[in-house]
PDB file of N, CA and C in Angstrom:
ATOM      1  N   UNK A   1     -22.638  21.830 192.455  1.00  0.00           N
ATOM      2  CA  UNK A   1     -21.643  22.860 192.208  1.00  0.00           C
ATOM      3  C   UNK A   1     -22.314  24.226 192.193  1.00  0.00           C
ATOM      4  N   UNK A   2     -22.018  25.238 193.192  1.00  0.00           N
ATOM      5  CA  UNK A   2     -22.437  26.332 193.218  1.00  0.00           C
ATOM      6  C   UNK A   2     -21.675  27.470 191.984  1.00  0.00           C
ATOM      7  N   UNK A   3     -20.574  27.550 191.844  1.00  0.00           N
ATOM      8  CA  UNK A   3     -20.090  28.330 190.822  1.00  0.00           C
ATOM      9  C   UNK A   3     -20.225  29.563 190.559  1.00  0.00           C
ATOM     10  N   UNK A   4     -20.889  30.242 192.082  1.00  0.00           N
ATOM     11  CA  UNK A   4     -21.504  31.351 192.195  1.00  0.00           C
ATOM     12  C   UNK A   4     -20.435  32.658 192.981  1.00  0.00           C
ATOM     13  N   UNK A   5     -19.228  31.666 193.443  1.00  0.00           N
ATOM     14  CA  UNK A   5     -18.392  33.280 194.074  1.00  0.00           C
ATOM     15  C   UNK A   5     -18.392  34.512 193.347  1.00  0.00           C
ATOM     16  N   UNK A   6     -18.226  34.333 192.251  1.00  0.00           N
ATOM     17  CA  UNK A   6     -18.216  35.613 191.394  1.00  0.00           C
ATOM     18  C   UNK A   6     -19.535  36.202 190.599  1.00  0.00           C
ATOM     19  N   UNK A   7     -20.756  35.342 191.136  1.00  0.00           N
ATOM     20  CA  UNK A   7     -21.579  36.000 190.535  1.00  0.00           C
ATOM     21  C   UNK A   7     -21.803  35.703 188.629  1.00  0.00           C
ATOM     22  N   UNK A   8     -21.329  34.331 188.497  1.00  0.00           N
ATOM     23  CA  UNK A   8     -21.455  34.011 186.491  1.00  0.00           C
ATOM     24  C   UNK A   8     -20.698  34.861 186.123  1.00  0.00           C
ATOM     25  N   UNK A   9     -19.805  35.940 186.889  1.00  0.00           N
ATOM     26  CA  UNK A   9     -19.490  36.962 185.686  1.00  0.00           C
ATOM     27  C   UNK A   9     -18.201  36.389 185.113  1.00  0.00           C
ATOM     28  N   UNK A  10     -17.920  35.444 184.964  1.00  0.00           N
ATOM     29  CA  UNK A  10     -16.507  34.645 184.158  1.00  0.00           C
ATOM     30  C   UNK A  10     -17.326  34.232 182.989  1.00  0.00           C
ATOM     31  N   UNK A  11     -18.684  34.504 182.756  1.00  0.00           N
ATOM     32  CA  UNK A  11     -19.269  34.035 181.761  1.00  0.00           C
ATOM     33  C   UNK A  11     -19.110  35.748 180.863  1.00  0.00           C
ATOM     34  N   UNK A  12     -19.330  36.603 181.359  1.00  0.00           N
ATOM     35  CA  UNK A  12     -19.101  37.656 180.821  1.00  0.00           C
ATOM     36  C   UNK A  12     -17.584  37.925 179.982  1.00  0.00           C
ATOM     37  N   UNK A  13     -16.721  37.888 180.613  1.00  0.00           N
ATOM     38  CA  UNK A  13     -15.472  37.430 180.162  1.00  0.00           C
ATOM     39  C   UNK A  13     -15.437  37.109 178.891  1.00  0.00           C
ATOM     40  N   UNK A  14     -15.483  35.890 178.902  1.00  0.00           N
ATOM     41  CA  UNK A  14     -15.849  34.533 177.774  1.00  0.00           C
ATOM     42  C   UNK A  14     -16.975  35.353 176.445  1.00  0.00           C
ATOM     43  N   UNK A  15     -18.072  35.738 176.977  1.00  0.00           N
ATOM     44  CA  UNK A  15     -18.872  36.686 175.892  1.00  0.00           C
ATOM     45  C   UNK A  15     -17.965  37.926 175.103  1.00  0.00           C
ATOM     46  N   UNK A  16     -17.027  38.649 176.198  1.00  0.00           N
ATOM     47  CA  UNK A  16     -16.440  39.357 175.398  1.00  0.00           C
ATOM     48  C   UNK A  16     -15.655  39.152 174.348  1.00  0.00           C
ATOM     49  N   UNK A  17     -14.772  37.532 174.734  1.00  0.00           N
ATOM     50  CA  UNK A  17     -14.276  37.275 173.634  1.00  0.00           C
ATOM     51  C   UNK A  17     -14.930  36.845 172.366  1.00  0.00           C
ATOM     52  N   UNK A  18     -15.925  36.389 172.900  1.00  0.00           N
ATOM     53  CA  UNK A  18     -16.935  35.911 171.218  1.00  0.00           C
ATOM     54  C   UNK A  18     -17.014  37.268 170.719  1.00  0.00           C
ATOM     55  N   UNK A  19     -17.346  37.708 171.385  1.00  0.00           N
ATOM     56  CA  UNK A  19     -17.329  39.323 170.479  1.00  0.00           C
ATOM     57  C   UNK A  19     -16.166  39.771 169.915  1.00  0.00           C
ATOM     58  N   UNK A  20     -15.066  39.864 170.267  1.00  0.00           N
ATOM     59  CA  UNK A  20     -13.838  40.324 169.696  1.00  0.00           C
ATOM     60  C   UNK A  20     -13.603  39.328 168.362  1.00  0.00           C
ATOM     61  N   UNK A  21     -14.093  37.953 168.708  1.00  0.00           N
ATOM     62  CA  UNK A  21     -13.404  36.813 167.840  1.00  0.00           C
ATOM     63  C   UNK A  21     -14.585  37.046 166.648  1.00  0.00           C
ATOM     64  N   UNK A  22     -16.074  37.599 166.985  1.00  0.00           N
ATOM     65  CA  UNK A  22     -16.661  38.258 165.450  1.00  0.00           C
ATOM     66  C   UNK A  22     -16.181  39.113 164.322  1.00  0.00           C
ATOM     67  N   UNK A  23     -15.719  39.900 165.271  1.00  0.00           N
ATOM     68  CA  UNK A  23     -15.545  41.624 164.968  1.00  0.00           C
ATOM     69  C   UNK A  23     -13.934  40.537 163.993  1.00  0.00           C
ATOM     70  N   UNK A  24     -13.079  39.762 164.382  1.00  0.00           N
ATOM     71  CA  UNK A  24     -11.985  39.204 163.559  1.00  0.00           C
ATOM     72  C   UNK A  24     -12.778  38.523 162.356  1.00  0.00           C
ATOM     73  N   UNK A  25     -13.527  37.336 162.506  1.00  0.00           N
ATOM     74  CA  UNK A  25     -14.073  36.922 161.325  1.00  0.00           C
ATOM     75  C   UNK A  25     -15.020  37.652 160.102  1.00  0.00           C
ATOM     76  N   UNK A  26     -15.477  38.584 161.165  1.00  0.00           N
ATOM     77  CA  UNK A  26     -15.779  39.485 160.131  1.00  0.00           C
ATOM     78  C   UNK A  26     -15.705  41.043 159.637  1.00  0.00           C
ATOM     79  N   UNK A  27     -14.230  40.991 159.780  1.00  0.00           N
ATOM     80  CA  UNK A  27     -13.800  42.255 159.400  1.00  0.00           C
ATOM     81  C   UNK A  27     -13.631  43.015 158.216  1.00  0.00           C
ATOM     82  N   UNK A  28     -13.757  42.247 157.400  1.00  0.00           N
ATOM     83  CA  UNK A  28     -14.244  42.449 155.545  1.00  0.00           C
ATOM     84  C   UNK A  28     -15.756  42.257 154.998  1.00  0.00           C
ATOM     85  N   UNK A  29     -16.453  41.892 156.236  1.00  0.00           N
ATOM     86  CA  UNK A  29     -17.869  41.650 155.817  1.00  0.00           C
ATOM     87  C   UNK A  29     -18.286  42.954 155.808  1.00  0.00           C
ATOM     88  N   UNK A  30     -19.203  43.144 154.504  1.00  0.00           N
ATOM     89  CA  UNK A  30     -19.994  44.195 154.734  1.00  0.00           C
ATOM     90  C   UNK A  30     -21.505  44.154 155.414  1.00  0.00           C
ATOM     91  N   UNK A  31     -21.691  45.135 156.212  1.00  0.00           N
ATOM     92  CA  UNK A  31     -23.332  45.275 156.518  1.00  0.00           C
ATOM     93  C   UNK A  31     -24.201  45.622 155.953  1.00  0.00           C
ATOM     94  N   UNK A  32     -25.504  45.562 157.089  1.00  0.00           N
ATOM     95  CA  UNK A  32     -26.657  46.023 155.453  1.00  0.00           C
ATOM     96  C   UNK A  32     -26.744  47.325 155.066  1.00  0.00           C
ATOM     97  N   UNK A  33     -25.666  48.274 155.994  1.00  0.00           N
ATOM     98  CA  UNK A  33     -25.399  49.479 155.058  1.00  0.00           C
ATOM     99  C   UNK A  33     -24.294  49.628 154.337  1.00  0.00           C
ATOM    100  N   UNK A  34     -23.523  48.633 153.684  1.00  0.00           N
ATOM    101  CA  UNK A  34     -22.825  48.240 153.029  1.00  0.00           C
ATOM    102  C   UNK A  34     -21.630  48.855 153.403  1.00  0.00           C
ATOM    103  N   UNK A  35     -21.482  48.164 154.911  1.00  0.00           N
ATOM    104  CA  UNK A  35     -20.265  49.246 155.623  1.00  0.00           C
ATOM    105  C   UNK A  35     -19.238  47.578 155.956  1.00  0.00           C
ATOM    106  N   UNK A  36     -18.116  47.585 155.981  1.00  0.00           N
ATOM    107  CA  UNK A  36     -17.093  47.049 156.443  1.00  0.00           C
ATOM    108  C   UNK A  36     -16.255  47.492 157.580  1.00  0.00           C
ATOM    109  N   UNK A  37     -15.353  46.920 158.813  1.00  0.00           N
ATOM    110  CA  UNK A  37     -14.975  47.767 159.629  1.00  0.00           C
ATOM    111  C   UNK A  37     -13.141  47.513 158.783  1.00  0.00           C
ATOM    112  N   UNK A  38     -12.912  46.640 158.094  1.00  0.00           N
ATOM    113  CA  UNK A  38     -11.708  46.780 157.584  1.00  0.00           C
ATOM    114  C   UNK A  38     -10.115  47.000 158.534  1.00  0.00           C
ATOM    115  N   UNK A  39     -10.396  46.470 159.699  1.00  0.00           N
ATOM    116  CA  UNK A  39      -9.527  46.663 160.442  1.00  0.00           C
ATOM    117  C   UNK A  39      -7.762  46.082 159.551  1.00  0.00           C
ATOM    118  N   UNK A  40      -6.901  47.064 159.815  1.00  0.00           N
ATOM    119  CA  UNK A  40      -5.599  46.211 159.172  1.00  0.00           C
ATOM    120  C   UNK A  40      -4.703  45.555 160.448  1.00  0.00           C
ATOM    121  N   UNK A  41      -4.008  44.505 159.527  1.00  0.00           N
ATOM    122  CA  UNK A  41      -3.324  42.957 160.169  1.00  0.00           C
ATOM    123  C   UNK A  41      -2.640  43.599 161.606  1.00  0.00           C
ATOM    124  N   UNK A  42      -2.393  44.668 161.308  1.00  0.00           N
ATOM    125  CA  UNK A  42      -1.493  45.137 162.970  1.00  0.00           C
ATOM    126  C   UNK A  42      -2.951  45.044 164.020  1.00  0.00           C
ATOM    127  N   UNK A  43      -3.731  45.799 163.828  1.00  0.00           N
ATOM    128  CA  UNK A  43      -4.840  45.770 164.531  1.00  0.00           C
ATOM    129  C   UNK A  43      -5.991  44.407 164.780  1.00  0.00           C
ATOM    130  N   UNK A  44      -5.488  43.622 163.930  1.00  0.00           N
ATOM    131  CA  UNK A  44      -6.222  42.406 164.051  1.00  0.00           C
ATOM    132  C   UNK A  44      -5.707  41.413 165.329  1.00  0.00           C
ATOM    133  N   UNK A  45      -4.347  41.763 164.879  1.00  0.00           N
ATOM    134  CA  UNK A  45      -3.479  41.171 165.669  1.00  0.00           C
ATOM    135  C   UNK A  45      -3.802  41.223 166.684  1.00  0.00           C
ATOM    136  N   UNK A  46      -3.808  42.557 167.354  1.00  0.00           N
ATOM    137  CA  UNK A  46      -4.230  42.675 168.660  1.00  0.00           C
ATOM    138  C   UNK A  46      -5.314  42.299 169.497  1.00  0.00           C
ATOM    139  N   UNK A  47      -6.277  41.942 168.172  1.00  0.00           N
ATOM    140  CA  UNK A  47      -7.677  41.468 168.601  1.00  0.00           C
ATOM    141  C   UNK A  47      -7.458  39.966 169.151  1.00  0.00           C
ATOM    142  N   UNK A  48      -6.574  39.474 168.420  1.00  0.00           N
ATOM    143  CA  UNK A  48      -5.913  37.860 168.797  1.00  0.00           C
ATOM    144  C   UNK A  48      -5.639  37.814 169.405  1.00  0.00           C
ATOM    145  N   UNK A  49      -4.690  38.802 169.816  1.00  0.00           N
ATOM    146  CA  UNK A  49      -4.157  38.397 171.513  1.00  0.00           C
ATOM    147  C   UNK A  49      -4.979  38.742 172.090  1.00  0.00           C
ATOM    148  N   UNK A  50      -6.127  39.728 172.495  1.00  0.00           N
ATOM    149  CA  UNK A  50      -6.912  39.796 173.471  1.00  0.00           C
ATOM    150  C   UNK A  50      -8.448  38.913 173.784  1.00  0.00           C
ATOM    151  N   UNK A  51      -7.921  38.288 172.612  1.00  0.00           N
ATOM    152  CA  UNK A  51      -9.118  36.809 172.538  1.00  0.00           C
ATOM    153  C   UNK A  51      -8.561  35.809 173.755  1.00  0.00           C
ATOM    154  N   UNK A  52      -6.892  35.614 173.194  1.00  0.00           N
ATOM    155  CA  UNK A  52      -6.441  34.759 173.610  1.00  0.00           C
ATOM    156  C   UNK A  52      -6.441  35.260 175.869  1.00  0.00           C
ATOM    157  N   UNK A  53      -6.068  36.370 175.398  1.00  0.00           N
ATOM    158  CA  UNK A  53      -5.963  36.951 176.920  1.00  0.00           C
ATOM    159  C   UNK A  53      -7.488  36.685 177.893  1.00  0.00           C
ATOM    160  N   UNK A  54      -8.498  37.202 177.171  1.00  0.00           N
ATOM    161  CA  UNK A  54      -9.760  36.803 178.002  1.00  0.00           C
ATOM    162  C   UNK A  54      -9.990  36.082 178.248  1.00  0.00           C
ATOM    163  N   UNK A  55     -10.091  35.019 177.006  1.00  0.00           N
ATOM    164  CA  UNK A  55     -10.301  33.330 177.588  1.00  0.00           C
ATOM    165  C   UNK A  55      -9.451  32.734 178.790  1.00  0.00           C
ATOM    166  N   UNK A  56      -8.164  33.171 178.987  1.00  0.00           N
ATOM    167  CA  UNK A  56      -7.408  33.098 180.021  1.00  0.00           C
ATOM    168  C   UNK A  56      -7.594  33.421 181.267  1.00  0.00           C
ATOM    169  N   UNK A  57      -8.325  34.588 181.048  1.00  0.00           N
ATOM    170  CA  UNK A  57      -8.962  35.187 182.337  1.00  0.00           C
ATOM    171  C   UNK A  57     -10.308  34.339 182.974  1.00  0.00           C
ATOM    172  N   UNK A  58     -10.621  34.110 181.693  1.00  0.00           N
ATOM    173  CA  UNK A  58     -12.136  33.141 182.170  1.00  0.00           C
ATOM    174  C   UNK A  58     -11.963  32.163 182.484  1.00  0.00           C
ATOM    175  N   UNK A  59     -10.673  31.239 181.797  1.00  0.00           N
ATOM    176  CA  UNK A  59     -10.417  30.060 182.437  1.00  0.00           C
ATOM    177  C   UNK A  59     -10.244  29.984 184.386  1.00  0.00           C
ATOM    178  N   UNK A  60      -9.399  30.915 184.586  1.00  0.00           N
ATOM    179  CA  UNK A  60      -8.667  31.614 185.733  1.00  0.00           C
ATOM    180  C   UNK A  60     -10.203  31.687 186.651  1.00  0.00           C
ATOM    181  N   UNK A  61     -10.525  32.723 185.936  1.00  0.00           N
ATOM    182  CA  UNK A  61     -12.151  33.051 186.895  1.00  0.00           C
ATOM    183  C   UNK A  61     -13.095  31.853 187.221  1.00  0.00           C
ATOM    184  N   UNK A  62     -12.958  30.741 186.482  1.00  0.00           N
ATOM    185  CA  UNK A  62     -13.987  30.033 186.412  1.00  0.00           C
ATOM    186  C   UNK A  62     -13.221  28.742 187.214  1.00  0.00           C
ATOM    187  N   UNK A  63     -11.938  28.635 187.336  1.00  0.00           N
ATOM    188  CA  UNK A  63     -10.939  27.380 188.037  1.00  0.00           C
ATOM    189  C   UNK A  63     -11.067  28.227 189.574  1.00  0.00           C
ATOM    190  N   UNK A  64     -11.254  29.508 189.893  1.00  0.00           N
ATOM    191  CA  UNK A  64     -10.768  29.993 191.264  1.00  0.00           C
ATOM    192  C   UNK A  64     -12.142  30.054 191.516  1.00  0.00           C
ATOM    193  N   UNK A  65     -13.290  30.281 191.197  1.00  0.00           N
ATOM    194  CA  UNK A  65     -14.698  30.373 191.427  1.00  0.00           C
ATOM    195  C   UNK A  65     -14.950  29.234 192.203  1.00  0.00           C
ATOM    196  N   UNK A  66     -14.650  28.040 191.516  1.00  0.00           N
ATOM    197  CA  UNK A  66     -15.334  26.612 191.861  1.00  0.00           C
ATOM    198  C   UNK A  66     -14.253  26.079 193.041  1.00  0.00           C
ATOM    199  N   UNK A  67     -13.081  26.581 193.608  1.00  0.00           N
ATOM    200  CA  UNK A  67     -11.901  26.315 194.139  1.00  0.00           C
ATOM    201  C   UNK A  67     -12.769  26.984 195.509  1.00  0.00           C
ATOM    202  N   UNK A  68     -13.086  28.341 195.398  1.00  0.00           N
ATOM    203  CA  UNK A  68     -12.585  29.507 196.652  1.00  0.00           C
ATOM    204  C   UNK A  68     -15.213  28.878 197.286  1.00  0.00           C
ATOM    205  N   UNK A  69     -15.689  28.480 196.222  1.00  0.00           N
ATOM    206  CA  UNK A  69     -16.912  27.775 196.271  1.00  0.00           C
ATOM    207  C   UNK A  69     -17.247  26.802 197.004  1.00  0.00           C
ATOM    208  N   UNK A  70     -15.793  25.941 197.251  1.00  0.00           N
ATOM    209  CA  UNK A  70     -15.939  24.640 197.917  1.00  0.00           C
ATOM    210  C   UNK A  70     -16.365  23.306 196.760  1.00  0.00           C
ATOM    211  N   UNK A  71     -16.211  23.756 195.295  1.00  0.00           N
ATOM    212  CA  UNK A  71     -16.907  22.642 194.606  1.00  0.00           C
ATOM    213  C   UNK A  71     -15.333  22.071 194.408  1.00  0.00           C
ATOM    214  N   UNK A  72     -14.347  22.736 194.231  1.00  0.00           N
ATOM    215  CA  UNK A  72     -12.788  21.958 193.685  1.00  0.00           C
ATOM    216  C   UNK A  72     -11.964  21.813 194.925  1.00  0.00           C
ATOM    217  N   UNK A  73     -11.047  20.715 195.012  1.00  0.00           N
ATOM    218  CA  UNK A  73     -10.443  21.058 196.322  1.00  0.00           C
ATOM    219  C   UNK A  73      -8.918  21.375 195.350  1.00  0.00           C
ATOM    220  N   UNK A  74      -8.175  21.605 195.829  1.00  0.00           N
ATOM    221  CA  UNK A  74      -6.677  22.489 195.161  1.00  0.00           C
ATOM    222  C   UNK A  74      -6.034  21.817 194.289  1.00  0.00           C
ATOM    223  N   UNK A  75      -5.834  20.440 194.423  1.00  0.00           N
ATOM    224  CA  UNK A  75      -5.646  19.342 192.981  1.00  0.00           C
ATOM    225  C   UNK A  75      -6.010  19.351 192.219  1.00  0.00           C
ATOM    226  N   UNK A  76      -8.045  19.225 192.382  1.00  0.00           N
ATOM    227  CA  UNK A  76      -8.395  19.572 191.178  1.00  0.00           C
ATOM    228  C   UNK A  76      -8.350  21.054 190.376  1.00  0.00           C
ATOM    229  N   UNK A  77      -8.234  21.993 191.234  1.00  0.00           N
ATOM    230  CA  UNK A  77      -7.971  22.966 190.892  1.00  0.00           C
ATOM    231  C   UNK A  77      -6.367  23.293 189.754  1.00  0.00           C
ATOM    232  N   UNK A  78      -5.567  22.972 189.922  1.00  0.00           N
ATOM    233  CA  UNK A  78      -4.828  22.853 189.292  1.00  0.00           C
ATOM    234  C   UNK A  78      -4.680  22.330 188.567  1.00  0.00           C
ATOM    235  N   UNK A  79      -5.403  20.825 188.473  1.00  0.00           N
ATOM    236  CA  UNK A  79      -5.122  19.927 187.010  1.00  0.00           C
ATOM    237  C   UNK A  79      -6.282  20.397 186.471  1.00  0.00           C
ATOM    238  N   UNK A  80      -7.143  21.036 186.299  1.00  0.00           N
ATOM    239  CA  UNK A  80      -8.471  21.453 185.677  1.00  0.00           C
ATOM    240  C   UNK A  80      -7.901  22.931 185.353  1.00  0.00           C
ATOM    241  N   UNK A  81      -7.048  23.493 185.708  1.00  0.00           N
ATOM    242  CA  UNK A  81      -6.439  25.191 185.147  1.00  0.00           C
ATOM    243  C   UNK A  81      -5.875  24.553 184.038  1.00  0.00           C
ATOM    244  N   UNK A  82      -4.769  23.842 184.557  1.00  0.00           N
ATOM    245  CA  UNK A  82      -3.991  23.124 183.740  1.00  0.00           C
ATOM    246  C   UNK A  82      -4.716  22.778 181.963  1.00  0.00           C
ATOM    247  N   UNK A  83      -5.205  22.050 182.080  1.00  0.00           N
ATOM    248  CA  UNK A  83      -6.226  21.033 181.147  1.00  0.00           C
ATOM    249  C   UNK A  83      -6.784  22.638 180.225  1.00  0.00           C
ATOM    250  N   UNK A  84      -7.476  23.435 180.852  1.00  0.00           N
ATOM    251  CA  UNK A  84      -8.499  24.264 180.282  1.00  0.00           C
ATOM    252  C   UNK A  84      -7.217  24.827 179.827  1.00  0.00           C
ATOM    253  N   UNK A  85      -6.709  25.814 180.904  1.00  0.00           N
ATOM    254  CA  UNK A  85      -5.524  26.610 179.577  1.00  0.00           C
ATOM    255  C   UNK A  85      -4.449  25.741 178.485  1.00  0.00           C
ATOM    256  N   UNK A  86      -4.617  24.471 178.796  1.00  0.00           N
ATOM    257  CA  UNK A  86      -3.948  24.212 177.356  1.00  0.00           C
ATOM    258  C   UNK A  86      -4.417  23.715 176.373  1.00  0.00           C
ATOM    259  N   UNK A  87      -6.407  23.401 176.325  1.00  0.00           N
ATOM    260  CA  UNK A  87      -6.818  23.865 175.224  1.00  0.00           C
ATOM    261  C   UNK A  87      -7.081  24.830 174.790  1.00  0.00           C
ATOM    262  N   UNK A  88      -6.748  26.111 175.362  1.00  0.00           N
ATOM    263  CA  UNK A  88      -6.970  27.556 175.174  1.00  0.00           C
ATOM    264  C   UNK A  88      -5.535  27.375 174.037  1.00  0.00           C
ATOM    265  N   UNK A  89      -4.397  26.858 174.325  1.00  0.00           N
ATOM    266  CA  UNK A  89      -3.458  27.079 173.713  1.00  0.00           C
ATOM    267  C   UNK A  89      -3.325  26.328 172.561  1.00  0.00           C
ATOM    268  N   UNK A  90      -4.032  25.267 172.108  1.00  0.00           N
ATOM    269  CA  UNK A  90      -4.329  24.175 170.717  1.00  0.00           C
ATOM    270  C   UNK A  90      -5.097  24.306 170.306  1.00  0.00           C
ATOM    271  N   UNK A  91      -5.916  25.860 170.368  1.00  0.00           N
ATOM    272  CA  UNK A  91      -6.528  26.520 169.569  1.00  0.00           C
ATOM    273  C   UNK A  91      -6.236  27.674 168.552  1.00  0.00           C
ATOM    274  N   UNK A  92      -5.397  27.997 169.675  1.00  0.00           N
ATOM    275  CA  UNK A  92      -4.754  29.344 168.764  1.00  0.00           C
ATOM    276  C   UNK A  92      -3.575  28.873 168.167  1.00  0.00           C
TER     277      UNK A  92
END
């Protein structure tokens, strides 16, 4: 499996959301300059959905990568979108 049309960058994607999904778990944590970012629930919110949105994108990036690669042929392509975005969705 080459997985290379896009260059890994669906892995980038995916990193951004770990990052967003920190910045949520730890939004009352203080640092070692005893700083908090204290974001409020409207603004958190939004962080949720754009967790949920990236991973979507990465799923997407990473099902059309291996499709447009020659590693998936269009069946699997679809039941493997399928599959990934709906554990994206029995997570959140």
């Amino acid at each position: 499996m080459s997985g290379g049309h896009f260059n890994y960058d669906q892995y980038k994607i995916g990193m951004i959301a770990d990052e967003i999904q920190l910045l949520i778990d730890n939004n009352h944590v203080k640092n070692e300059w005893d700083h908090a970012n204290n974001y409020s629930n409207e603004t958190i919110a939004e962080f949720k959905k754009a967790v949920v949105l990236l991973r979507t994108a990465q799923v997407h990036a990473q099902r059309i990568d291996w499709l447009v690669s020659g590693d998936d042929g269009e069946d699997t392509f679809h039941e493997r979108l399928k599959r990934d975005l709906s554990e994206i969705c029995n997570k959140e």
